[in-house]
Structures are given as structure tokens and as C-alpha cells.
PDB file of N, CA and C in Angstrom:
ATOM      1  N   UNK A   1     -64.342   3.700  30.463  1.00  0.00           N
ATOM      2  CA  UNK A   1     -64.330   5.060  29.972  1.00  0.00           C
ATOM      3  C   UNK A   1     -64.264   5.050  28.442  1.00  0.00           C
ATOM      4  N   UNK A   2     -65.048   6.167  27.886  1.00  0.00           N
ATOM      5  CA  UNK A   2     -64.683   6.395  26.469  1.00  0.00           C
ATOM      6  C   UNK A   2     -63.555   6.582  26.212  1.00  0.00           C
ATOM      7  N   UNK A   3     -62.647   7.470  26.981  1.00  0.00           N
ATOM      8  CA  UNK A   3     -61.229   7.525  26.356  1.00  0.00           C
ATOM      9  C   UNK A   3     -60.638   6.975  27.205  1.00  0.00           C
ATOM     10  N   UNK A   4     -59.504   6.595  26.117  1.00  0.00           N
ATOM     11  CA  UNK A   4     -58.546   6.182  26.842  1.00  0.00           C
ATOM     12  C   UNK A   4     -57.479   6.772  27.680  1.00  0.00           C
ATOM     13  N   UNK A   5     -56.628   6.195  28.392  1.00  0.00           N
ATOM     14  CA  UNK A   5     -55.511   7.383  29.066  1.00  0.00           C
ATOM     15  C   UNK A   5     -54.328   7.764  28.367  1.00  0.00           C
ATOM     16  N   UNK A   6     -54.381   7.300  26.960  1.00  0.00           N
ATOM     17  CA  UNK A   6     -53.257   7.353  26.027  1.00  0.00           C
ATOM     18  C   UNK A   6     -53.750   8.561  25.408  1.00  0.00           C
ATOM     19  N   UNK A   7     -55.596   8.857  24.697  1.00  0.00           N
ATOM     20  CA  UNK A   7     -56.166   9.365  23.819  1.00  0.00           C
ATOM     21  C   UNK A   7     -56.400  10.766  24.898  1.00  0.00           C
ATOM     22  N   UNK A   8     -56.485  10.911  26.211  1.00  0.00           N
ATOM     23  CA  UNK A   8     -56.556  12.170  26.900  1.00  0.00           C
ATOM     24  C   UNK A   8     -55.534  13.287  26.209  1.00  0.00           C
ATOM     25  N   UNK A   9     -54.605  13.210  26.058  1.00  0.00           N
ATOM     26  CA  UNK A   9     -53.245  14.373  26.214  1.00  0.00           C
ATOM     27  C   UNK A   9     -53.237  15.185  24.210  1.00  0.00           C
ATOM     28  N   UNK A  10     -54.558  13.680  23.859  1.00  0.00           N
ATOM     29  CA  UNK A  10     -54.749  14.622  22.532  1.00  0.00           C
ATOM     30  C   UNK A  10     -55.952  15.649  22.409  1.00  0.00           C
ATOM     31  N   UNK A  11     -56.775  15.105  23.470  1.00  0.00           N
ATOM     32  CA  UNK A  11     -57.597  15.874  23.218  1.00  0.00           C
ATOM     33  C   UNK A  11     -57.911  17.119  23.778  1.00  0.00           C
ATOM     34  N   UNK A  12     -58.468  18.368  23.242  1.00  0.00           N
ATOM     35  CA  UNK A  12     -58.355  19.631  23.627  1.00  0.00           C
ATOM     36  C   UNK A  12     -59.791  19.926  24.278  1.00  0.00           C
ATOM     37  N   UNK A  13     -60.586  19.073  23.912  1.00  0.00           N
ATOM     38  CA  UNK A  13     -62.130  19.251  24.974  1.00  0.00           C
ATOM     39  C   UNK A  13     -62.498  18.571  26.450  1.00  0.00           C
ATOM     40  N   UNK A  14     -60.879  17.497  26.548  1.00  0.00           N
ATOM     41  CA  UNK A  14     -61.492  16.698  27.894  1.00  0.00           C
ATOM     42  C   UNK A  14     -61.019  17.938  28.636  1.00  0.00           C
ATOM     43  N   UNK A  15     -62.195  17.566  29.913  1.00  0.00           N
ATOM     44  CA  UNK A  15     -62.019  18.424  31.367  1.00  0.00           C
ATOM     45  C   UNK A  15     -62.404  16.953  32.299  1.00  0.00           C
ATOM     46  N   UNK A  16     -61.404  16.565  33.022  1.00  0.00           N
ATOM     47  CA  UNK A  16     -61.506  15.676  33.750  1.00  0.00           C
ATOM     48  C   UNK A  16     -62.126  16.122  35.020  1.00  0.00           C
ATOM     49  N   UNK A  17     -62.657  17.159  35.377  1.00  0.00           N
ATOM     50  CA  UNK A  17     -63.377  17.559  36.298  1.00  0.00           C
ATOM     51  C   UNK A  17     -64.970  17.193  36.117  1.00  0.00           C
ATOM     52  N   UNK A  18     -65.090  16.565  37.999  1.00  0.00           N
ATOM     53  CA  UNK A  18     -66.394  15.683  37.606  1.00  0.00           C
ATOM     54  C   UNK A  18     -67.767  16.811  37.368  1.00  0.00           C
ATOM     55  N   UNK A  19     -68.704  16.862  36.567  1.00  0.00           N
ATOM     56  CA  UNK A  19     -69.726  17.660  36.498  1.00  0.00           C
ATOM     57  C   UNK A  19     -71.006  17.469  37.269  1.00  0.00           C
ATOM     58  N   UNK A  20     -71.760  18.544  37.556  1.00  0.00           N
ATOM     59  CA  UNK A  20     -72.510  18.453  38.005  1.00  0.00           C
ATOM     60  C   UNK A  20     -74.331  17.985  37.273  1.00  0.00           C
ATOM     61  N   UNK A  21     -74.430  16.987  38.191  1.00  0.00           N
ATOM     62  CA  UNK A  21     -75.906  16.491  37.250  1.00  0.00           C
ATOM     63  C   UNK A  21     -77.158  17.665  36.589  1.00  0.00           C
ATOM     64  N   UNK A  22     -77.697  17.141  35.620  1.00  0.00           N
ATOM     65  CA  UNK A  22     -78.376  18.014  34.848  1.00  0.00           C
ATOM     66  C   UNK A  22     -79.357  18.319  36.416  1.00  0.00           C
ATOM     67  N   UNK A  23     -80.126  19.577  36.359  1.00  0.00           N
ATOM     68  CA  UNK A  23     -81.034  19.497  38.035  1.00  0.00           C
ATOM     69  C   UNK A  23     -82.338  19.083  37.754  1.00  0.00           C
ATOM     70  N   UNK A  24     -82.597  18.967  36.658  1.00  0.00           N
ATOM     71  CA  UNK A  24     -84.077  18.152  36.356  1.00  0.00           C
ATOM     72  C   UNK A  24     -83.970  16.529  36.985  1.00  0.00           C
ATOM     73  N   UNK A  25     -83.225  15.925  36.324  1.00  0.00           N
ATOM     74  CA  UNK A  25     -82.362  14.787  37.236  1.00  0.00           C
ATOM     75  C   UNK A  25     -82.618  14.514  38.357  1.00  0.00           C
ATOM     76  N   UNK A  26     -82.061  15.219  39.027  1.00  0.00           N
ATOM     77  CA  UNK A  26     -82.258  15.624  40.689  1.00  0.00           C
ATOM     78  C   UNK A  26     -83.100  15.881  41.473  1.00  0.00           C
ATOM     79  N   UNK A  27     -83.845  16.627  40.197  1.00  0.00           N
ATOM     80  CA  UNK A  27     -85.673  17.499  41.068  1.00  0.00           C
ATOM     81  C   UNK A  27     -86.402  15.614  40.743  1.00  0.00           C
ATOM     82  N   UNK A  28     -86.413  15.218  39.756  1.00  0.00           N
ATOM     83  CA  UNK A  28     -87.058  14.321  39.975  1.00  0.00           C
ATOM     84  C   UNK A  28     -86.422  12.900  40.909  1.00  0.00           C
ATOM     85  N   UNK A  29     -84.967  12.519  41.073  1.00  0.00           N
ATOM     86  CA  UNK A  29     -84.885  11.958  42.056  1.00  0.00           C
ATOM     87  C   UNK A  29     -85.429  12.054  43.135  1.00  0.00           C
ATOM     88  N   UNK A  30     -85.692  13.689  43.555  1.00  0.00           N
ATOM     89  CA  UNK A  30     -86.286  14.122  44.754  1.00  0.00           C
ATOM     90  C   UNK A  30     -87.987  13.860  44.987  1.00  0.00           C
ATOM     91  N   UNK A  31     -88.311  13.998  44.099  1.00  0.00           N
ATOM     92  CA  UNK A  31     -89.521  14.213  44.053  1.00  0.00           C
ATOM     93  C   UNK A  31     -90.134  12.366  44.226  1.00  0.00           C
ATOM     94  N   UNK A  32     -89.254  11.613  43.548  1.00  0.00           N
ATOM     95  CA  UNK A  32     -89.645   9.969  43.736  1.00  0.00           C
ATOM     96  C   UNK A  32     -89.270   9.358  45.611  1.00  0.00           C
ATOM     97  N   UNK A  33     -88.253  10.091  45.540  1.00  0.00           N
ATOM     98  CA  UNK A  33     -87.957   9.997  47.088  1.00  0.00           C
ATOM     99  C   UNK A  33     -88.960  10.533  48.256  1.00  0.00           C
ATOM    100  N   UNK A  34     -89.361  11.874  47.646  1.00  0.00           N
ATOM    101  CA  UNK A  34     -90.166  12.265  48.421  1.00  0.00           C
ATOM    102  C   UNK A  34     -91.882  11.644  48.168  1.00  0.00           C
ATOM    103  N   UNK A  35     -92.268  10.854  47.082  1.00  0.00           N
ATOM    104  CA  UNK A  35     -93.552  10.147  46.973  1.00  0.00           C
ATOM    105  C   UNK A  35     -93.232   8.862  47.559  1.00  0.00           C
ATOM    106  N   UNK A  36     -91.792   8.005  47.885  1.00  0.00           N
ATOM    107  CA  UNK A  36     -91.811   6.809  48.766  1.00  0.00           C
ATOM    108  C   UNK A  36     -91.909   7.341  50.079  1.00  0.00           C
ATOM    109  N   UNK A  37     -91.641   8.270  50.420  1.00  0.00           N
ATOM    110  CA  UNK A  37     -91.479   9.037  51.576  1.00  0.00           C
ATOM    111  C   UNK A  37     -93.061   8.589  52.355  1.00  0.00           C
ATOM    112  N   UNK A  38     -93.714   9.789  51.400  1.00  0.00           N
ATOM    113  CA  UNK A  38     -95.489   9.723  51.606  1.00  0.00           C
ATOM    114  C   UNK A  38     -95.884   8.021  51.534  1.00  0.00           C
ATOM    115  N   UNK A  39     -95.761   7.299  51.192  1.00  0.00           N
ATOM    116  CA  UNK A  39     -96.076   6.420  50.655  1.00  0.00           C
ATOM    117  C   UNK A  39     -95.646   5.243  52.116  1.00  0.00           C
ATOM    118  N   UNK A  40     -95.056   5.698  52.995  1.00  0.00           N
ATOM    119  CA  UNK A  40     -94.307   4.617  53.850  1.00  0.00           C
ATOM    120  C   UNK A  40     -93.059   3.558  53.902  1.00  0.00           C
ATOM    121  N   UNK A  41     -92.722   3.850  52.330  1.00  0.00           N
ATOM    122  CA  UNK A  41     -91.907   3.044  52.429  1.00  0.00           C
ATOM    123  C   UNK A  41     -90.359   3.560  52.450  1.00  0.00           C
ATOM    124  N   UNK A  42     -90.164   4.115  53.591  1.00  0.00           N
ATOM    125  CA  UNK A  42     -88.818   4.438  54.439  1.00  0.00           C
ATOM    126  C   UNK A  42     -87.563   4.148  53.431  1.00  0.00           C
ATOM    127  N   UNK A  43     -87.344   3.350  53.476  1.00  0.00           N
ATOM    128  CA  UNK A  43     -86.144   2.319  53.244  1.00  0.00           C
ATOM    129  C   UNK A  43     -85.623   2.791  51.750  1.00  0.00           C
ATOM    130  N   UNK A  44     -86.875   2.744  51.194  1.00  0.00           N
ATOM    131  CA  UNK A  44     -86.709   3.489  49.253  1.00  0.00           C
ATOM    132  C   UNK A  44     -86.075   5.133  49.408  1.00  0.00           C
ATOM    133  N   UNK A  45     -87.229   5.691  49.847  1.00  0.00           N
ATOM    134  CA  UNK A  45     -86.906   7.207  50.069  1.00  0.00           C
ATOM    135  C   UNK A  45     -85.422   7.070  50.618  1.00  0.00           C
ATOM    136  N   UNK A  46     -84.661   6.636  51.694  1.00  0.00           N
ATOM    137  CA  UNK A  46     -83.678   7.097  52.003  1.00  0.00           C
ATOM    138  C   UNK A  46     -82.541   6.378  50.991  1.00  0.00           C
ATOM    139  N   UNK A  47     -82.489   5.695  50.491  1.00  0.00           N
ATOM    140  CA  UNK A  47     -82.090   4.940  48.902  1.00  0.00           C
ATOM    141  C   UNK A  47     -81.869   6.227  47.781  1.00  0.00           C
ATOM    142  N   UNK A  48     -83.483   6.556  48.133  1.00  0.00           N
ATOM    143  CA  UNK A  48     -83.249   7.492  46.689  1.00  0.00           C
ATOM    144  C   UNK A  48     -82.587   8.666  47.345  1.00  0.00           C
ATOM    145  N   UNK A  49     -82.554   9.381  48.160  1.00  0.00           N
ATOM    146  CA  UNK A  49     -82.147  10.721  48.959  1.00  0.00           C
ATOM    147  C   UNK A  49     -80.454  10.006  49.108  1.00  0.00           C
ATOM    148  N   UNK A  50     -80.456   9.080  49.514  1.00  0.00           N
ATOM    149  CA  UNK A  50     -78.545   9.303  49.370  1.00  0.00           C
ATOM    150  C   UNK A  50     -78.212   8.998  47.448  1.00  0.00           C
ATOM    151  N   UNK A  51     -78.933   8.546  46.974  1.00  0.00           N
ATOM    152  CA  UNK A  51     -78.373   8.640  46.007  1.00  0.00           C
ATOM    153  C   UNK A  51     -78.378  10.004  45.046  1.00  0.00           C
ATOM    154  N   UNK A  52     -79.000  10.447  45.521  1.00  0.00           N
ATOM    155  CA  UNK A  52     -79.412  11.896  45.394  1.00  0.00           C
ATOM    156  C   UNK A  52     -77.737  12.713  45.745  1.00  0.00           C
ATOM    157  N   UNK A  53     -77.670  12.392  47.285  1.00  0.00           N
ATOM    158  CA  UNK A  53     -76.628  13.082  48.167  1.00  0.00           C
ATOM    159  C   UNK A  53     -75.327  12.139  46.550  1.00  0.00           C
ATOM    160  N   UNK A  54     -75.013  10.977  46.781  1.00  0.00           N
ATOM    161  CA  UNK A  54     -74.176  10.395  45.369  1.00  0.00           C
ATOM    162  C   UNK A  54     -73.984  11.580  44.613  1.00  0.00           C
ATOM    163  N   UNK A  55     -75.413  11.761  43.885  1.00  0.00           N
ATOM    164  CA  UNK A  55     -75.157  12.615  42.768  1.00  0.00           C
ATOM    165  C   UNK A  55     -74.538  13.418  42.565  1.00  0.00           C
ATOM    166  N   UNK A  56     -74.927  14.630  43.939  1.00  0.00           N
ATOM    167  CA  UNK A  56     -74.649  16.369  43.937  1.00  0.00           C
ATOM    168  C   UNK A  56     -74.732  16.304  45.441  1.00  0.00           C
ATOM    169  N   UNK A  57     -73.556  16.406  45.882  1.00  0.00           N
ATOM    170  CA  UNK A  57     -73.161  16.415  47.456  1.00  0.00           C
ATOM    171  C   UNK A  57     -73.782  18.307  47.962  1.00  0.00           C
ATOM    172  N   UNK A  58     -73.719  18.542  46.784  1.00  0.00           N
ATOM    173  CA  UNK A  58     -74.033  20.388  46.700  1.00  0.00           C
ATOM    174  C   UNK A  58     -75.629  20.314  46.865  1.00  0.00           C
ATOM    175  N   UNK A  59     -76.470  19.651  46.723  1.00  0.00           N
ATOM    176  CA  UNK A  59     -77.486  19.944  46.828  1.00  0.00           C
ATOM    177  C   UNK A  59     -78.347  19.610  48.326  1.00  0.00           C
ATOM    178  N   UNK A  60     -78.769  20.451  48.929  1.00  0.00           N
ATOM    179  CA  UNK A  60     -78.901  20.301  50.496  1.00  0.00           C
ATOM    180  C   UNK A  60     -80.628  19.403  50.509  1.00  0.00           C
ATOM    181  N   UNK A  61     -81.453  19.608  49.407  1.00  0.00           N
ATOM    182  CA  UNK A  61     -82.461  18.960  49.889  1.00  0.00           C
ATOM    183  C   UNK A  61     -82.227  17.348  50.362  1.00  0.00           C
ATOM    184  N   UNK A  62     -81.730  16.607  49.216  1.00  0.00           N
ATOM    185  CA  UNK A  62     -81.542  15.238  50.311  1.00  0.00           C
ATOM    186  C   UNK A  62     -80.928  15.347  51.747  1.00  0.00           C
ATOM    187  N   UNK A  63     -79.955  15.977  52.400  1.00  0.00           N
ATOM    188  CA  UNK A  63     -79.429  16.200  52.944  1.00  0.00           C
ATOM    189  C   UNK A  63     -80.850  16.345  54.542  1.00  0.00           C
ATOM    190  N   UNK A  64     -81.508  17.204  53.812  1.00  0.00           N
ATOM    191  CA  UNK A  64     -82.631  17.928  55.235  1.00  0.00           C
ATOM    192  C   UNK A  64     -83.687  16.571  55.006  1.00  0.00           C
ATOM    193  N   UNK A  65     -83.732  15.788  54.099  1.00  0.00           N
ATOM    194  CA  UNK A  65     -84.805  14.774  54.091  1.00  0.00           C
ATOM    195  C   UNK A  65     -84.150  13.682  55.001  1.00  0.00           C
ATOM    196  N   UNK A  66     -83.220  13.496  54.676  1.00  0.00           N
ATOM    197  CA  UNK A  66     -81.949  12.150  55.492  1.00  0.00           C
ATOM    198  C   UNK A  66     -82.277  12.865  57.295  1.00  0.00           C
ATOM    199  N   UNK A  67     -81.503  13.970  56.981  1.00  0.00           N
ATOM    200  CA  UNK A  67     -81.962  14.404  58.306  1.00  0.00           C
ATOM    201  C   UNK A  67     -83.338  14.430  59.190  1.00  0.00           C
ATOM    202  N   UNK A  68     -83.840  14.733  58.620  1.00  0.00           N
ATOM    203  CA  UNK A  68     -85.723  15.113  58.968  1.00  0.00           C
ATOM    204  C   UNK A  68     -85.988  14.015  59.372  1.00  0.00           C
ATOM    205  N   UNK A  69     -85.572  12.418  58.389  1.00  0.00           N
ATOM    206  CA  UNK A  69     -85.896  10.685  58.708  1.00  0.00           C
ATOM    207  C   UNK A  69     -84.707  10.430  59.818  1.00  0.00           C
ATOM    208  N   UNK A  70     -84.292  10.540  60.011  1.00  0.00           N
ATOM    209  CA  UNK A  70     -83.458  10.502  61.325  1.00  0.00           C
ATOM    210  C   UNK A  70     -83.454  10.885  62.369  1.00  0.00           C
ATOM    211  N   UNK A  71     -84.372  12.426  62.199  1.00  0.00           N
ATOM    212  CA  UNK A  71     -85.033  12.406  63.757  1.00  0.00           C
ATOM    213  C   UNK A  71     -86.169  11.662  64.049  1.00  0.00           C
ATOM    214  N   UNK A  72     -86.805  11.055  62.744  1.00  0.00           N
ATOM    215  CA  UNK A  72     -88.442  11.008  63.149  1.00  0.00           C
ATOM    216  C   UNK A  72     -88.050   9.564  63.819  1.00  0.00           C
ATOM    217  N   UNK A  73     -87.044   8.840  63.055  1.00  0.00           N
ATOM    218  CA  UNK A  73     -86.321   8.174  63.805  1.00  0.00           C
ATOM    219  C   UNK A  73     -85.993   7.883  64.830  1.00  0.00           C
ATOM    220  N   UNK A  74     -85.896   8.937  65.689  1.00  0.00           N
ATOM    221  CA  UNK A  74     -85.221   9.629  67.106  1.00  0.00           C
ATOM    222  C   UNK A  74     -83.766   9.776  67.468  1.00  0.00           C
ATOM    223  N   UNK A  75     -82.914   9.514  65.948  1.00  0.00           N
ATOM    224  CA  UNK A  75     -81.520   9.412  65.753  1.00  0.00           C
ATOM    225  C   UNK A  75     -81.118  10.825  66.016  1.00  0.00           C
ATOM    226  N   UNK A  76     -81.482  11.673  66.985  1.00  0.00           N
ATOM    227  CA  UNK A  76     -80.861  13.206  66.366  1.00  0.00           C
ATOM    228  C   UNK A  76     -79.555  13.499  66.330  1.00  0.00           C
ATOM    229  N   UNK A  77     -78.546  12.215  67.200  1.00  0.00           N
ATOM    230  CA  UNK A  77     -77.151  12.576  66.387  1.00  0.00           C
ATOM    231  C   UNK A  77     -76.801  12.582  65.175  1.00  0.00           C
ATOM    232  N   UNK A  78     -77.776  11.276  64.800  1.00  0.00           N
ATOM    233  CA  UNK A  78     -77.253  11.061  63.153  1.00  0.00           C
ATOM    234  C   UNK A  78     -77.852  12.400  62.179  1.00  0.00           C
ATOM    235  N   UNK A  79     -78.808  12.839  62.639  1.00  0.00           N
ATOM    236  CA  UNK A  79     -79.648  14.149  62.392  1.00  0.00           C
ATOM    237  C   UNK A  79     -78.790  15.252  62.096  1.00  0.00           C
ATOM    238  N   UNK A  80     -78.317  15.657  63.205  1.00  0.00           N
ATOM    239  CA  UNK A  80     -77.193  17.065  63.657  1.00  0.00           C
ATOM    240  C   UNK A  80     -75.877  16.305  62.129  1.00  0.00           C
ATOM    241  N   UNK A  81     -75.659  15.454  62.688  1.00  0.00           N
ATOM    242  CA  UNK A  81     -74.080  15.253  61.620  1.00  0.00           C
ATOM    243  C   UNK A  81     -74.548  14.758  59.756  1.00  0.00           C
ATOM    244  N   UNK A  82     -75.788  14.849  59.648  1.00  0.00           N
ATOM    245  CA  UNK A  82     -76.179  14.923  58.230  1.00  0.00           C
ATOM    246  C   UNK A  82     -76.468  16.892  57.775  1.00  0.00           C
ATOM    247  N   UNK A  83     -77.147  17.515  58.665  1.00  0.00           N
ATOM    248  CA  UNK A  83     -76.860  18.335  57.961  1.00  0.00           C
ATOM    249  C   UNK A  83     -75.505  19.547  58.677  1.00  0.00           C
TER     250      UNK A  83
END
């Protein structure tokens, strides 16, 4: 970390609350996930879509892509309990 845990209690701008990623960020995580997707290679896309889910647990598109590959899968439990 940049600061330290000594240098926190001086400063008047930390907010130790974690933030949410810029969404350009995100649109394009999505968008690389969703071209391995097209592309066949499974294994990347769901890589990039949880890391996606990592990022911003708030954002539901990885969420319906994880899901969507899990039925095509034929996993539909794992399906139902992703979204």
C-alpha cells in the first residue's frame, strides 16, 4: 500500500472503502470476454467474466455470461446459483 497504517489517521482524504472500477474498464473486460467467447476459446472468456465478477460483483453482465456457459454446458445448477 501507499500508505502506511501509521500515515492513515493523518490523513483527511483516505476513504478506506473499496471503489468501484472505472466502467470503461469493465465494458472492455466484457467485450474481450465476450470476443474469446465467439472465438471458442471457453476457458479465456470465463477467466475474463470472473474476473470481471473480481472486479464489480455489482455488475450482472459477467454474471448472465458465467451463467449462459454453464448451461450450454448443461450445468444448470451451477447456472441457477450464478445468477
Amino acid at each position: 500500500a501507499l500508505i502506511d497504517a501509521e500515515e492513515r489517521e493523518f490523513r483527511t482524504d483516505y476513504d478506506p472503502r473499496p471503489r468501484r472500477p472505472l466502467k470503461i474498464n469493465l465494458d472492455l473486460l466484457t467485450y474481450r470476454a465476450r470476443r474469446a467467447a465467439q472465438a471458442g476459446d471457453a476457458d479465456a472468456a470465463r477467466a475474463l467474466y470472473e474476473r470481471c465478477v473480481s472486479m464489480d460483483p455489482a455488475d450482472g453482465r459477467a454474471w448472465l455470461a458465467l451463467s449462459k456457459a454453464a448451461e450450454r454446458r448443461g450445468d444448470v445448477r451451477r447456472a441457477e446459483e450464478l445468477l
